[in-house]
C-alpha atoms as a PDB file:
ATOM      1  CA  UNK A   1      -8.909 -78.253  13.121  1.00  0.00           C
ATOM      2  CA  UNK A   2     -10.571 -78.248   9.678  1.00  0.00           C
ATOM      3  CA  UNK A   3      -8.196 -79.157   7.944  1.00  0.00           C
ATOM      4  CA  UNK A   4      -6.353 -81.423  10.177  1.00  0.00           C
ATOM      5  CA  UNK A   5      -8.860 -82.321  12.816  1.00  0.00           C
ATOM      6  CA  UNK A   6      -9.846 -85.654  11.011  1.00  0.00           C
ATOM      7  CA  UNK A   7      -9.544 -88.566  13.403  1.00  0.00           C
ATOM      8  CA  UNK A   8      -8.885 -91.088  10.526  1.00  0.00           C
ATOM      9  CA  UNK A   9      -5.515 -91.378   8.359  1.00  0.00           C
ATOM     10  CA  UNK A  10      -6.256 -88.851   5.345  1.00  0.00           C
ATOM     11  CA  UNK A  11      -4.282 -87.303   2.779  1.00  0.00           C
ATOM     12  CA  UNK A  12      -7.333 -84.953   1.311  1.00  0.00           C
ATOM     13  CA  UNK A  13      -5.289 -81.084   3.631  1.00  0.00           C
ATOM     14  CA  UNK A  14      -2.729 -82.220   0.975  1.00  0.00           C
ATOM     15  CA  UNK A  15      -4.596 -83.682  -2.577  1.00  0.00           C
ATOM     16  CA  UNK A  16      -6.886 -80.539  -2.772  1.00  0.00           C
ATOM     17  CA  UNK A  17      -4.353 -78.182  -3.300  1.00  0.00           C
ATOM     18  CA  UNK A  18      -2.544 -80.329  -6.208  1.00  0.00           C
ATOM     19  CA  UNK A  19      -6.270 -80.662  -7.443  1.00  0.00           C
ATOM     20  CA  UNK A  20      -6.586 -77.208  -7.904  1.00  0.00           C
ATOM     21  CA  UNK A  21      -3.169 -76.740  -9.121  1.00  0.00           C
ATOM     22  CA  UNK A  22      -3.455 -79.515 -11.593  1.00  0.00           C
ATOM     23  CA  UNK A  23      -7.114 -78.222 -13.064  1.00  0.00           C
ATOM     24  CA  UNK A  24      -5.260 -74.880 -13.640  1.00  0.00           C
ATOM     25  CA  UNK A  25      -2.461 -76.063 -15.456  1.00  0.00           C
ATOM     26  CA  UNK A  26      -5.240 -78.747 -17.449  1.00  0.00           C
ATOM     27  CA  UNK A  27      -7.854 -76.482 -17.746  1.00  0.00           C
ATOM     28  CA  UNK A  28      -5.532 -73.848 -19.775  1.00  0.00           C
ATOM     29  CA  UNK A  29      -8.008 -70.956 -18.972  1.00  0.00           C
ATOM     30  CA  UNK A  30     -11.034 -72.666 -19.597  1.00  0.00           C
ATOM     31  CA  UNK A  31     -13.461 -71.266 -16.659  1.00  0.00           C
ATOM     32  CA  UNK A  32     -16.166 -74.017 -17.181  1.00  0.00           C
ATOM     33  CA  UNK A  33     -13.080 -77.180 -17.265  1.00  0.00           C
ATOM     34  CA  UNK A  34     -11.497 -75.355 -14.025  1.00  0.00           C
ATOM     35  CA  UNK A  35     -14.720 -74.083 -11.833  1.00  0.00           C
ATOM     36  CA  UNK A  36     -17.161 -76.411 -11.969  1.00  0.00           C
ATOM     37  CA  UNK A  37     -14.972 -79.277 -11.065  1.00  0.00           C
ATOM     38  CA  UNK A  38     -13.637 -77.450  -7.656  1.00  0.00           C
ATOM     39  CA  UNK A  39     -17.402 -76.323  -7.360  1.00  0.00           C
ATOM     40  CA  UNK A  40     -18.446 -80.048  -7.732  1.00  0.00           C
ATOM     41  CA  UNK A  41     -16.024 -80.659  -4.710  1.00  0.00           C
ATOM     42  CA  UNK A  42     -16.805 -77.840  -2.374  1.00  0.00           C
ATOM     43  CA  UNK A  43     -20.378 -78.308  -2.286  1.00  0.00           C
ATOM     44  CA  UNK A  44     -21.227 -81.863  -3.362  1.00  0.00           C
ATOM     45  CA  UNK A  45     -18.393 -83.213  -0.888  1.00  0.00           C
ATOM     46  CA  UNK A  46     -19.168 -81.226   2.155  1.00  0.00           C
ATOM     47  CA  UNK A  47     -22.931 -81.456   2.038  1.00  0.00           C
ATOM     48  CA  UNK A  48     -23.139 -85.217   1.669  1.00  0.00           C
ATOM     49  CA  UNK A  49     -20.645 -85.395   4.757  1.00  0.00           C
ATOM     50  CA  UNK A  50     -23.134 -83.144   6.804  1.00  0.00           C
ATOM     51  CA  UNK A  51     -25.901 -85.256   5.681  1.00  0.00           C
ATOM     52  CA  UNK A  52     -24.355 -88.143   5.782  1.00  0.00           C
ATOM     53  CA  UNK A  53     -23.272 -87.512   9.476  1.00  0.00           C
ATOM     54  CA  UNK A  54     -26.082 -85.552  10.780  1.00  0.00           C
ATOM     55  CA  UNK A  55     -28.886 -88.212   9.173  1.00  0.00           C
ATOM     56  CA  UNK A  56     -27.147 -91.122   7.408  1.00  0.00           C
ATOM     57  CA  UNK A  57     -28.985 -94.497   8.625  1.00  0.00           C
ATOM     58  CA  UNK A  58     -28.174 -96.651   5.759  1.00  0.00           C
ATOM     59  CA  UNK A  59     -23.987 -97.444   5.663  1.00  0.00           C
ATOM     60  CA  UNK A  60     -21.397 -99.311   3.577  1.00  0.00           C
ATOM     61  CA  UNK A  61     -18.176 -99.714   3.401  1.00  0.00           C
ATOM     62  CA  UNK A  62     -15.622 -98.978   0.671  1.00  0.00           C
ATOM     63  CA  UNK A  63     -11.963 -99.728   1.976  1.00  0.00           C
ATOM     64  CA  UNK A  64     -11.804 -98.029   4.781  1.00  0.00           C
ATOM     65  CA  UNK A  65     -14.022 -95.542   5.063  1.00  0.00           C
ATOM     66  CA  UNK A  66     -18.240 -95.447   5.779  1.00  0.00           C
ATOM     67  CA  UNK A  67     -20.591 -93.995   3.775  1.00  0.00           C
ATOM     68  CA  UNK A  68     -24.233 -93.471   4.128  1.00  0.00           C
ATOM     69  CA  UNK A  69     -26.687 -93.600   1.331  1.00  0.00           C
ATOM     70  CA  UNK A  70     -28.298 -90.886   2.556  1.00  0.00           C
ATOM     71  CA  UNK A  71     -25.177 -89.260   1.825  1.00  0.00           C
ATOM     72  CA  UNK A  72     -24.002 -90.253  -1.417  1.00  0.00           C
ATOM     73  CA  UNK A  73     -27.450 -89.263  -2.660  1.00  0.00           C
ATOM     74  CA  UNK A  74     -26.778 -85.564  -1.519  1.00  0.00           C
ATOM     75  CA  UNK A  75     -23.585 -85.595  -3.167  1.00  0.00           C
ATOM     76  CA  UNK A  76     -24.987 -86.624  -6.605  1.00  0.00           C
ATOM     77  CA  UNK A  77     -27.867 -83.854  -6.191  1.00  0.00           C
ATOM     78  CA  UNK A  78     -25.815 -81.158  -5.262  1.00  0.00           C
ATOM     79  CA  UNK A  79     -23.472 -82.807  -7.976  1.00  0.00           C
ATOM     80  CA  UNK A  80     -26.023 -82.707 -10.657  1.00  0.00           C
ATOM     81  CA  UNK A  81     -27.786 -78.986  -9.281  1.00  0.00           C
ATOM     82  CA  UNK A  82     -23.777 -77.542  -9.466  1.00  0.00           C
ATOM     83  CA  UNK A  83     -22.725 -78.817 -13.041  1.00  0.00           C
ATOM     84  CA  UNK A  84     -26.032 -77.594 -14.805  1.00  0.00           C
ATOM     85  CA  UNK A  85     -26.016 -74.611 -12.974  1.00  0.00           C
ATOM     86  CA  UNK A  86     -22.214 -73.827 -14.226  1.00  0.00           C
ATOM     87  CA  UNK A  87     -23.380 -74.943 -17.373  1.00  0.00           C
ATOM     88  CA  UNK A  88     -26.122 -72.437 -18.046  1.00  0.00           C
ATOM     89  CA  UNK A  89     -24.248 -69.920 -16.128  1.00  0.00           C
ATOM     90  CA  UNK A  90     -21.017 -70.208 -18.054  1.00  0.00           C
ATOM     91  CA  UNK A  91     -21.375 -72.162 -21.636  1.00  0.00           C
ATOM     92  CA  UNK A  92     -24.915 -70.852 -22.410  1.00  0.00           C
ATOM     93  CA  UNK A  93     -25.761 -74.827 -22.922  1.00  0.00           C
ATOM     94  CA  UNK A  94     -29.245 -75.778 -23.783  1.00  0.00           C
ATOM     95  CA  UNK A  95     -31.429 -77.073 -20.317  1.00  0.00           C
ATOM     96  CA  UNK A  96     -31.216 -80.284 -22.233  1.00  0.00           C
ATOM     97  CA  UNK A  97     -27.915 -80.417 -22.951  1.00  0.00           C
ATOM     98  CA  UNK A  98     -26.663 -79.192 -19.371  1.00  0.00           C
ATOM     99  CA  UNK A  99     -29.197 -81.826 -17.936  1.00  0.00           C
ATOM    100  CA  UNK A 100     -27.141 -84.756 -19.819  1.00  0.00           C
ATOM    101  CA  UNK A 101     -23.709 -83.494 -18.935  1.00  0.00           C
ATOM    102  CA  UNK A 102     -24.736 -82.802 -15.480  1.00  0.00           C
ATOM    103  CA  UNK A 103     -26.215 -86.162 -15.383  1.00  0.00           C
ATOM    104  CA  UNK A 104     -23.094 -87.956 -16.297  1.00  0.00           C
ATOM    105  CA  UNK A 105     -21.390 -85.895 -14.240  1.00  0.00           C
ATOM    106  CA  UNK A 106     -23.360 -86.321 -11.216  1.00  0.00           C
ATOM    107  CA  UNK A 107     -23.576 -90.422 -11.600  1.00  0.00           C
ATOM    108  CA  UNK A 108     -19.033 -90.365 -12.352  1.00  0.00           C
ATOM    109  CA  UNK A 109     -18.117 -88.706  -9.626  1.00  0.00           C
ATOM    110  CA  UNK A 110     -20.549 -89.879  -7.166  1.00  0.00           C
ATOM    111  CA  UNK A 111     -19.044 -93.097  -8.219  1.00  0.00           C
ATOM    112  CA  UNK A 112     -15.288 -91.737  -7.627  1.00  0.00           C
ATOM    113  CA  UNK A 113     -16.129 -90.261  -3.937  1.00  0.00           C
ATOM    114  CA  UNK A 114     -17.631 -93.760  -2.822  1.00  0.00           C
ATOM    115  CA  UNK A 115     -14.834 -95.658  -3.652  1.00  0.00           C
ATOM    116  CA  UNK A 116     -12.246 -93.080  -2.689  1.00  0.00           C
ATOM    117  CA  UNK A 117     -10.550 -93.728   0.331  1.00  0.00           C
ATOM    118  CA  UNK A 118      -8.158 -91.360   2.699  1.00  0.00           C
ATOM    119  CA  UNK A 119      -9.224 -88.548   1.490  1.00  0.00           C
ATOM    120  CA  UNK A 120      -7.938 -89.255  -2.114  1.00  0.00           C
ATOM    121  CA  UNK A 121     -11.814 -87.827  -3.227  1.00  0.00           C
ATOM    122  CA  UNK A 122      -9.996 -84.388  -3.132  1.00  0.00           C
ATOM    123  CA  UNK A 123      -8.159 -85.014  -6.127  1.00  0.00           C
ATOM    124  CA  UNK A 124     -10.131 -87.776  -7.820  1.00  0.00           C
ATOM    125  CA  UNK A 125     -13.572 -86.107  -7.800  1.00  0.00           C
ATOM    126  CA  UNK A 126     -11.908 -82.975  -9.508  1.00  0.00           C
ATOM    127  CA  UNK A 127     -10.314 -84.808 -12.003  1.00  0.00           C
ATOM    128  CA  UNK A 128     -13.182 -87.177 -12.921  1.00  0.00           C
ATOM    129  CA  UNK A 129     -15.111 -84.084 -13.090  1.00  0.00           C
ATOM    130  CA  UNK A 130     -12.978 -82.594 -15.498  1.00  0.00           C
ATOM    131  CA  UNK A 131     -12.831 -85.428 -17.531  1.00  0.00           C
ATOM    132  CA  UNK A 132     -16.545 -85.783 -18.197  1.00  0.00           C
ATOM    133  CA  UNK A 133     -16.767 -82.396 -19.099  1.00  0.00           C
ATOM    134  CA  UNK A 134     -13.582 -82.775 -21.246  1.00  0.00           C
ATOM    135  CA  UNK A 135     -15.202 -85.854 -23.263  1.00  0.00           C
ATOM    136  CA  UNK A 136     -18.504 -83.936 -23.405  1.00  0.00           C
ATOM    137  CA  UNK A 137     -17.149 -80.719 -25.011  1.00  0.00           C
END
């Protein structure tokens, strides 16, 4: 039910798997290119959807899909709270330099999950993760 249970067309049961795949393969051993993006995913992702469904008021539309503002905002906290976290925990980073990355993070791929429709944010979050972090290394 999880994974299929979604009453809208979606291919996300499918992209996350490649996503994780893919960040393997990209990430060549790199624990900070291949964890925080899938972290990014698993928690920003699923918390704005509970807050977005539990308490989003404000909606828009993106293609087909509704999101709340209420939700997007979650998903660029938890966003920003997961990326410095991983930063400090893995890399060592300076609190100001994990706060910039994070930051950048945080605004791209809440971004790439608003406009992602059918459940493509399971692959495109990841990867615009990854590519932040890439250009900020």
């Amino acid at each position: 039910e999880s994974v299929h249970g979604v009453r809208r067309r979606s291919w996300g049961a499918y992209l996350y798997p490649v996503s994780v795949v893919a960040l393997f393969i990209v990430s060549e051993g790199d624990a900070v290119l291949y964890c925080i993006p899938l972290a990014v995913m698993a928690l920003a992702d699923a918390g704005a959807c509970l807050v977005g469904v539990r308490w989003g008021q404000r909606t828009y539309r993106c293609f087909d899909s509704m999101r709340s503002i209420e939700g997007s905002l979650t998903f660029f906290v938890i966003a920003f709270l997961t990326v410095y976290g991983g930063l400090r925990l893995l890399e060592s980073s300076s609190w100001s330099s994990a706060a910039s990355i994070a930051l950048s993070v945080a605004l791209a791929s809440t971004m790439v999950e608003a406009v992602s429709a059918r459940g493509s944010d399971n692959l495109l979050v990841p990867c615009s993760v990854w590519c932040v972090l890439r250009l900020a290394a």
